[in-house]
C-alpha atoms as a PDB file:
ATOM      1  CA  UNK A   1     -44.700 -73.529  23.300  1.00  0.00           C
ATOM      2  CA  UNK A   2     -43.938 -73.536  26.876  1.00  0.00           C
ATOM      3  CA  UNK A   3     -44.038 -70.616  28.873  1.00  0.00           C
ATOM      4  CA  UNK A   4     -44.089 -69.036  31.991  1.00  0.00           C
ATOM      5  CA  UNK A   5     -46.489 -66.375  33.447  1.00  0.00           C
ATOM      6  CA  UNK A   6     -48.219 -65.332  36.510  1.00  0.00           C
ATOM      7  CA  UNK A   7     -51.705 -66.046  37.766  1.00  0.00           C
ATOM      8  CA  UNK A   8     -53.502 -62.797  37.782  1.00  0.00           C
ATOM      9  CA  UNK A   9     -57.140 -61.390  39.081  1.00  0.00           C
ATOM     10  CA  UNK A  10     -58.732 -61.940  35.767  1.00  0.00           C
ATOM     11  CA  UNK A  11     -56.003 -61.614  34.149  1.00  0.00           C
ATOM     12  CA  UNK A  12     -55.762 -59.600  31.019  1.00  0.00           C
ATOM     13  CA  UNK A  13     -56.742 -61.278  27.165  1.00  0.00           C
ATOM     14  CA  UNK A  14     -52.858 -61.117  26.623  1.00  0.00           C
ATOM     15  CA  UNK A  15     -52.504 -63.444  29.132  1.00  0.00           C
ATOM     16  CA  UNK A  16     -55.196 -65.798  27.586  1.00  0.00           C
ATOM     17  CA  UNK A  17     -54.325 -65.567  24.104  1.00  0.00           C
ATOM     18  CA  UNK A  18     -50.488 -67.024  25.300  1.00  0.00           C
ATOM     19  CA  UNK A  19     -52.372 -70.039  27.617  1.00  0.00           C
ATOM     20  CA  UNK A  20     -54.659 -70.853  24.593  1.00  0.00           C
ATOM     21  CA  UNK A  21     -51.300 -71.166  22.445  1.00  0.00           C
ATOM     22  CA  UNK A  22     -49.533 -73.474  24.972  1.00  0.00           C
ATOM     23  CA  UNK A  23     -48.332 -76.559  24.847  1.00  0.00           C
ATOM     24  CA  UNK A  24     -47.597 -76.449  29.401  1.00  0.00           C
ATOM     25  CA  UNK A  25     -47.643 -73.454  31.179  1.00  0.00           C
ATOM     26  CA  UNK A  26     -45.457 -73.018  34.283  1.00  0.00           C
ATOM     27  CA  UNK A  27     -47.338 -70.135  36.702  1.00  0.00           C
ATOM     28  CA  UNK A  28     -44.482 -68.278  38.773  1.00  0.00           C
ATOM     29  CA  UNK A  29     -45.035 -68.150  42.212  1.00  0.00           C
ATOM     30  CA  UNK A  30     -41.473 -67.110  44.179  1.00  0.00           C
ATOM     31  CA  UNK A  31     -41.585 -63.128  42.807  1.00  0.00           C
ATOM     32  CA  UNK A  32     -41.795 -60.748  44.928  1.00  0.00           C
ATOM     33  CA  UNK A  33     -45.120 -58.581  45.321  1.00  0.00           C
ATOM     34  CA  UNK A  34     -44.983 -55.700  43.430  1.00  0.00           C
ATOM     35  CA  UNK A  35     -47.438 -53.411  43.870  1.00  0.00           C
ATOM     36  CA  UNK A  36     -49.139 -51.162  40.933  1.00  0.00           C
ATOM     37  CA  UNK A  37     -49.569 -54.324  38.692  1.00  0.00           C
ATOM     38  CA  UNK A  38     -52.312 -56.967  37.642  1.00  0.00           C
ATOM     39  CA  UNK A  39     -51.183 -59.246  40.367  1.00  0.00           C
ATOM     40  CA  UNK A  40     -54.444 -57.887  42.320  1.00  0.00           C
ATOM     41  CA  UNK A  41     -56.282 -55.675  39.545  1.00  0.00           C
ATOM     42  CA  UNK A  42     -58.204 -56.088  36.651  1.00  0.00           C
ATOM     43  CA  UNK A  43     -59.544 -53.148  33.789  1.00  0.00           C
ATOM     44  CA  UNK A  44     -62.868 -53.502  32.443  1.00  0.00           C
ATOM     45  CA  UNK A  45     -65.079 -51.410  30.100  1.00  0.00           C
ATOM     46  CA  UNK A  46     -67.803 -49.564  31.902  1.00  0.00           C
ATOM     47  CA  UNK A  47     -70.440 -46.919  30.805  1.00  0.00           C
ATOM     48  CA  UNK A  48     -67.699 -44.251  31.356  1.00  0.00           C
ATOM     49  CA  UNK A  49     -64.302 -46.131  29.571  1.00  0.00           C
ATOM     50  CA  UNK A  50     -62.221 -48.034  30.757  1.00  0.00           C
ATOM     51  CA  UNK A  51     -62.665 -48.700  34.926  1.00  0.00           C
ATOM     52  CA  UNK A  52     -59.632 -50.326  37.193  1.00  0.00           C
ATOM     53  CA  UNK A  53     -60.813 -52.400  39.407  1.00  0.00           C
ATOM     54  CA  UNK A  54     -58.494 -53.027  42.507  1.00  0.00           C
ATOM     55  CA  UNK A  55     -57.855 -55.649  45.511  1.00  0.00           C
ATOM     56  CA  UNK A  56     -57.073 -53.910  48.574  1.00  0.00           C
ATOM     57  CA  UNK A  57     -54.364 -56.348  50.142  1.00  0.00           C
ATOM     58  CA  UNK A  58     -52.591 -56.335  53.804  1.00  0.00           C
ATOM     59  CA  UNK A  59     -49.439 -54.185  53.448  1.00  0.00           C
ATOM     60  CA  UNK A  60     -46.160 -56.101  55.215  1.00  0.00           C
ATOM     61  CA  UNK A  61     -43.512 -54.521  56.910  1.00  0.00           C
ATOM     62  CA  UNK A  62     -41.159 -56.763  54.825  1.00  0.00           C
ATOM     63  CA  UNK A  63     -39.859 -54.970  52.238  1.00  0.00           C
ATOM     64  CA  UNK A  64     -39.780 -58.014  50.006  1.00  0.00           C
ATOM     65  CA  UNK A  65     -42.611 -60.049  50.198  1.00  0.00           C
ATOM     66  CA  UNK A  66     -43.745 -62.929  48.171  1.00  0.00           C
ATOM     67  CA  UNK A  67     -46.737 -62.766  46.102  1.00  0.00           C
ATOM     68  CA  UNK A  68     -47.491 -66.289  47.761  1.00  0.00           C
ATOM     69  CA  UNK A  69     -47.389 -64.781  50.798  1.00  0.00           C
ATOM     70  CA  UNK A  70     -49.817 -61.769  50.299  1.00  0.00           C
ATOM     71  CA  UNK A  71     -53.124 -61.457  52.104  1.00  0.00           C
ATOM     72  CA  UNK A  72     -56.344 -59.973  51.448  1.00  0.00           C
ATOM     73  CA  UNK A  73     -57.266 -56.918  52.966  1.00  0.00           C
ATOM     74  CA  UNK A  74     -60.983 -57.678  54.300  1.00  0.00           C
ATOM     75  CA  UNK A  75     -62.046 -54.836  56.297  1.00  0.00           C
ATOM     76  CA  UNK A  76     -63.127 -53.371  52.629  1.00  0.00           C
ATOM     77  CA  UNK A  77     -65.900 -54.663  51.091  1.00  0.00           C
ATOM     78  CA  UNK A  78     -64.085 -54.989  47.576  1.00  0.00           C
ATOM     79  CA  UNK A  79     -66.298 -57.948  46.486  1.00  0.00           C
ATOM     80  CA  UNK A  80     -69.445 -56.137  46.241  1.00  0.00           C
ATOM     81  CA  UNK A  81     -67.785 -53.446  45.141  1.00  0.00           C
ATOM     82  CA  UNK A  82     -66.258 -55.137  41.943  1.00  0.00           C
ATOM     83  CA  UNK A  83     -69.687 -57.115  41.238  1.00  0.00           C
ATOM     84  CA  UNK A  84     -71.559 -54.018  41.040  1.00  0.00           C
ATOM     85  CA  UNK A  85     -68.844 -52.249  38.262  1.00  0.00           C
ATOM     86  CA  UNK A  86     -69.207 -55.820  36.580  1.00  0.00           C
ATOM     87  CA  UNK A  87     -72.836 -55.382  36.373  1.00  0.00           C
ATOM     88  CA  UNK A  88     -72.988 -52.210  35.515  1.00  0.00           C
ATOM     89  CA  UNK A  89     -70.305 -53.005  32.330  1.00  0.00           C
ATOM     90  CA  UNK A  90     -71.449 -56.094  31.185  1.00  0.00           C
ATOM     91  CA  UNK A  91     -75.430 -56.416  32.554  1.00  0.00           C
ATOM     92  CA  UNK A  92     -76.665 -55.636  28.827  1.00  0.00           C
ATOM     93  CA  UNK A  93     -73.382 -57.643  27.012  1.00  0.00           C
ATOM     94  CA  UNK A  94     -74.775 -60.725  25.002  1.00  0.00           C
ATOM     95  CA  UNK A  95     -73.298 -63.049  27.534  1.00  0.00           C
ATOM     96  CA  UNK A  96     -73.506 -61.551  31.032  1.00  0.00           C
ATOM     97  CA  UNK A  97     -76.616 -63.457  32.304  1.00  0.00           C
ATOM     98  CA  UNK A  98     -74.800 -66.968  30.623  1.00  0.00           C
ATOM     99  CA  UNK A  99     -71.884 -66.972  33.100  1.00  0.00           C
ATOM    100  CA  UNK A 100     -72.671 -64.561  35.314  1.00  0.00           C
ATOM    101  CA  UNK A 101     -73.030 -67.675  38.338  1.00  0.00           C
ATOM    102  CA  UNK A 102     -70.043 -69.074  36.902  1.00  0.00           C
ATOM    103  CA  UNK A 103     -68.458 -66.428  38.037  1.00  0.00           C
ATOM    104  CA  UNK A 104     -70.122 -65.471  41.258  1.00  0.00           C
ATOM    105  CA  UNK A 105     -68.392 -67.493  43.574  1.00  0.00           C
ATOM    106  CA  UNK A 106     -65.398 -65.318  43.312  1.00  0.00           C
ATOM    107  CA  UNK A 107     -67.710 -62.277  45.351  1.00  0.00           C
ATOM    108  CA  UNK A 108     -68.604 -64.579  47.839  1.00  0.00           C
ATOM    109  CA  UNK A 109     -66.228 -66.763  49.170  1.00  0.00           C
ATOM    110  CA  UNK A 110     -64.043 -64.891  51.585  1.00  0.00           C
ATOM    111  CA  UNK A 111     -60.179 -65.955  50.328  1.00  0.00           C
ATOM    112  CA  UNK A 112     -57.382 -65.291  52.598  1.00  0.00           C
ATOM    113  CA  UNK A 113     -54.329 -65.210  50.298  1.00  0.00           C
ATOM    114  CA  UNK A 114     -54.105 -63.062  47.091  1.00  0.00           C
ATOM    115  CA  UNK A 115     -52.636 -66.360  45.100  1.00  0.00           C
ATOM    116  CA  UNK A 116     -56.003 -68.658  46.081  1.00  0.00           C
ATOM    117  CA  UNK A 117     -58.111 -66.105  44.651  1.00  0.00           C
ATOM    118  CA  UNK A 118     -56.091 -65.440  41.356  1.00  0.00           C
ATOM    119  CA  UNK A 119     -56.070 -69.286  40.768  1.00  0.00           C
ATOM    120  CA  UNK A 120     -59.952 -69.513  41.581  1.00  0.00           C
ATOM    121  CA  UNK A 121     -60.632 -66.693  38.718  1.00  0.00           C
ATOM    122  CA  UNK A 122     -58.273 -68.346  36.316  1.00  0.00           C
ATOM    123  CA  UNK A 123     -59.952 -71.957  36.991  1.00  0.00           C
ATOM    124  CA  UNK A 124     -63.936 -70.517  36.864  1.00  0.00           C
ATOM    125  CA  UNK A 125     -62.554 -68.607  33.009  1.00  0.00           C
ATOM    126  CA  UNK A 126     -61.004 -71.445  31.900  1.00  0.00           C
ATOM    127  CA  UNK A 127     -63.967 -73.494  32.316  1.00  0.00           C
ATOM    128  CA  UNK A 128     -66.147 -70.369  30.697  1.00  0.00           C
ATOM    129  CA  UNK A 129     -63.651 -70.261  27.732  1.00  0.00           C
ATOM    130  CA  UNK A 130     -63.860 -74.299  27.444  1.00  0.00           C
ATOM    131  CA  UNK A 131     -60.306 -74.106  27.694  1.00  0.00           C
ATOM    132  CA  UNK A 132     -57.918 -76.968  29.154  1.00  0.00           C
ATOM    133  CA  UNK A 133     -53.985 -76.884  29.218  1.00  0.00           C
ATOM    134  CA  UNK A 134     -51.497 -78.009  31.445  1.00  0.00           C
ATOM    135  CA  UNK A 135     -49.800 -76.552  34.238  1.00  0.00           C
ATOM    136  CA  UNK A 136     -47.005 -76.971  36.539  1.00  0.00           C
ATOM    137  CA  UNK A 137     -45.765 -73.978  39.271  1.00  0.00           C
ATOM    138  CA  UNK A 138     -42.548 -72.677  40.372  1.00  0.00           C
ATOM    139  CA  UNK A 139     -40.190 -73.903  43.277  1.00  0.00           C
ATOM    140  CA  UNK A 140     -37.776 -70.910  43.270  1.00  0.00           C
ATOM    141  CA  UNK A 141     -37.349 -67.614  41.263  1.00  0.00           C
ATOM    142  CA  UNK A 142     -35.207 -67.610  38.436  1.00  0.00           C
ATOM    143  CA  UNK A 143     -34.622 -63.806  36.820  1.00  0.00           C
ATOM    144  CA  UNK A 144     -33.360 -65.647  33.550  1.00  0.00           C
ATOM    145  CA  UNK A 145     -35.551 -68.307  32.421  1.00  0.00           C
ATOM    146  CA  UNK A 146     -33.921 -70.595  29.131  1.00  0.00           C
ATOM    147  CA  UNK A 147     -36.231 -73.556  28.854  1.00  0.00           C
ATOM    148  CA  UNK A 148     -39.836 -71.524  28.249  1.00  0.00           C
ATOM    149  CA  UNK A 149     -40.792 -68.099  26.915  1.00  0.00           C
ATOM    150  CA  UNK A 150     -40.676 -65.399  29.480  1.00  0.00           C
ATOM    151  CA  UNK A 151     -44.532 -63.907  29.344  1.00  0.00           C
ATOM    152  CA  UNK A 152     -43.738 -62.711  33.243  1.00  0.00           C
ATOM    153  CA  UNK A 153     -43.613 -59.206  31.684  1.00  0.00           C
ATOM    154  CA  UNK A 154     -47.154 -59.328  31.057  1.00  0.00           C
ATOM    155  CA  UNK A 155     -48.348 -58.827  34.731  1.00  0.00           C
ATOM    156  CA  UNK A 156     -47.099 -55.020  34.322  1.00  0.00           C
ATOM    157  CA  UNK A 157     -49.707 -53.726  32.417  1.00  0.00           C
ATOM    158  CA  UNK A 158     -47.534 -50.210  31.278  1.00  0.00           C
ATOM    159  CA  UNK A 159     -44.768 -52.761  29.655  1.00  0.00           C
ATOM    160  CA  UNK A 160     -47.650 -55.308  28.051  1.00  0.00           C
ATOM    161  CA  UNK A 161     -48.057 -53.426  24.541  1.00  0.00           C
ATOM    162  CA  UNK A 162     -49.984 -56.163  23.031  1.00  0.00           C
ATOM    163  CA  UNK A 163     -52.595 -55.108  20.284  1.00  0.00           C
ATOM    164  CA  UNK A 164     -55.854 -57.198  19.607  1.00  0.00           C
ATOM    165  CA  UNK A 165     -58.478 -57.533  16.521  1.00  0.00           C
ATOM    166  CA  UNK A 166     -61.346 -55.151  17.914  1.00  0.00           C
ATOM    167  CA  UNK A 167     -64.459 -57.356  18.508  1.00  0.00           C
ATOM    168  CA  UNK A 168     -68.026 -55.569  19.723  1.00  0.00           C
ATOM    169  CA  UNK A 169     -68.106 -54.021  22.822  1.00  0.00           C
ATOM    170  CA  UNK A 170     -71.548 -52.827  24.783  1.00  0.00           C
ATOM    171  CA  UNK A 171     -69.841 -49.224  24.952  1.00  0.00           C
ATOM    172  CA  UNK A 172     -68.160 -49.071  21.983  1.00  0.00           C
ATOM    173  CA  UNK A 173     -69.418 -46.405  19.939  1.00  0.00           C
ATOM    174  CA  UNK A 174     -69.392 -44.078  22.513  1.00  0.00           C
ATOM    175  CA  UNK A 175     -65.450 -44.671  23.812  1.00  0.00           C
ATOM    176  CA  UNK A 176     -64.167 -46.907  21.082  1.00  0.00           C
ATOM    177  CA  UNK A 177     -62.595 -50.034  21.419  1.00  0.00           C
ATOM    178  CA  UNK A 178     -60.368 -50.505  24.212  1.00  0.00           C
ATOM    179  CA  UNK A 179     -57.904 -52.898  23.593  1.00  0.00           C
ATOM    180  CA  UNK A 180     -56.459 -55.982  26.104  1.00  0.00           C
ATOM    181  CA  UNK A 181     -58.824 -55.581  28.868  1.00  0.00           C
ATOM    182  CA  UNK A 182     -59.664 -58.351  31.797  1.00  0.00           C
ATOM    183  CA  UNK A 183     -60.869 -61.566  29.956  1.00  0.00           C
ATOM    184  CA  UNK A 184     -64.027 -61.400  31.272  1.00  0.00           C
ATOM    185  CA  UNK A 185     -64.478 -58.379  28.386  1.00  0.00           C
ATOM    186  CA  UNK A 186     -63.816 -60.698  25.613  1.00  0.00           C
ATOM    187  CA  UNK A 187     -66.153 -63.446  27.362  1.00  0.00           C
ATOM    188  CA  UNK A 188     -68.899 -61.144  28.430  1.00  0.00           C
ATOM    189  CA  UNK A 189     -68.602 -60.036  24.651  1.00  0.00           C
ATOM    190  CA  UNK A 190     -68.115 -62.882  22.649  1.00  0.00           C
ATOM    191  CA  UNK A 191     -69.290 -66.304  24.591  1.00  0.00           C
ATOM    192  CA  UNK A 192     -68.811 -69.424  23.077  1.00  0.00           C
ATOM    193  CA  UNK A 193     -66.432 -67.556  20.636  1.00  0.00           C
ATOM    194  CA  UNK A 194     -64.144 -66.270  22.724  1.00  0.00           C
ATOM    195  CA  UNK A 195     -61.794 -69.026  22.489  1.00  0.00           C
ATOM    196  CA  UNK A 196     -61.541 -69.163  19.098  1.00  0.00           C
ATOM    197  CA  UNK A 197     -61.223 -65.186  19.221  1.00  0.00           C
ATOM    198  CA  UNK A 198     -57.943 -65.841  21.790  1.00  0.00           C
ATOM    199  CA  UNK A 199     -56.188 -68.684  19.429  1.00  0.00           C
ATOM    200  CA  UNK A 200     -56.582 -66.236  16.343  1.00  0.00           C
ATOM    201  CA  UNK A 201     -55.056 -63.306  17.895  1.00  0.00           C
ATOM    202  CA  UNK A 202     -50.773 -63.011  17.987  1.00  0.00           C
ATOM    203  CA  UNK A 203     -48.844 -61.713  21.055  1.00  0.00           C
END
């Protein structure tokens, strides 16, 4: 299968559960930013349910502005923000500690465009996951799209009704299982077998 999706800020398990299936995935980088989606937020499980956690980004006056284009809003401290919610809903998971400096380097190096940092988290979670795959990005946007399968969708979390096998979460049996959260959830959760969690599951 080839397909075509965006890079996200940890992106959701949908997302990972169509890159484990694929034979090339093709990342789409000529949209337009829109704002309200996972293009620069991620949803985790924390003590209280389910927690969005969100980028603060530099607002244009262009009206149509490429996600490539978008910058990182760094008068807010957002880094230390989002470590802190990580450690307070993962610190006790089974696999927090294991990755957790795999993963650090995302709250500490200062990015300066949106699309650096997405890639970064995607690159440090594929390595957690032990998951390779190829990849090529877009030269222009395309609305239609004949040649792959159009995952672009996905990035809007309200139209992404994907529904996963529940696996343990730390908070579970006091909210439940909350389905198709950031990645990091399943790999926080399940460690070495989160990949083979992703390749079982069907979008």
């Amino acid at each position: 299968m080839n397909l075509i999706i965006h890079p996200s800020y940890f992106p959701s398990i949908s997302h990972f559960v169509a890159i484990a299936k694929a034979d090339l995935v093709t990342f789409e980088m000529d949209d337009n930013f829109q704002k309200q989606t996972n293009r620069n937020r991620m949803y985790i499980y924390s003590p209280n349910g389910i927690q969005l956690l969100n980028i603060p980004i530099k607002h244009s006056k262009d009206a149509h502005q490429k996600t490539r284009d978008v910058k990182l809003e760094t008068a807010f401290d957002w880094q230390k923000q989002h470590f802190k919610s990580l450690e307070a809903a993962y610190r006790t998971s089974p696999f927090f500690e294991y990755f957790e400096d795999d993963i650090l380097p995302i709250f500490e190096k200062k990015h300066t465009f949106l699309m650096d940092l997405n890639f970064q988290t995607m690159e440090i979670v594929s390595k957690c996951l032990g998951l390779t795959f190829d990849y090529n990005e877009t030269t222009e946007y395309f609305r239609q799209v004949d040649d792959k399968t159009d995952l672009r969708h996905l990035i809007n979390g309200k139209k992404d009704t994907s529904v996963f096998e529940p696996y343990t979460q730390v908070f579970g049996e006091k909210h439940g299982f909350l389905n198709n959260l950031s990645i990091l959830d399943v790999l926080f959760n399940e460690g070495r077998y989160a990949l083979d969690y992703l390749k079982n599951q069907t979008l």
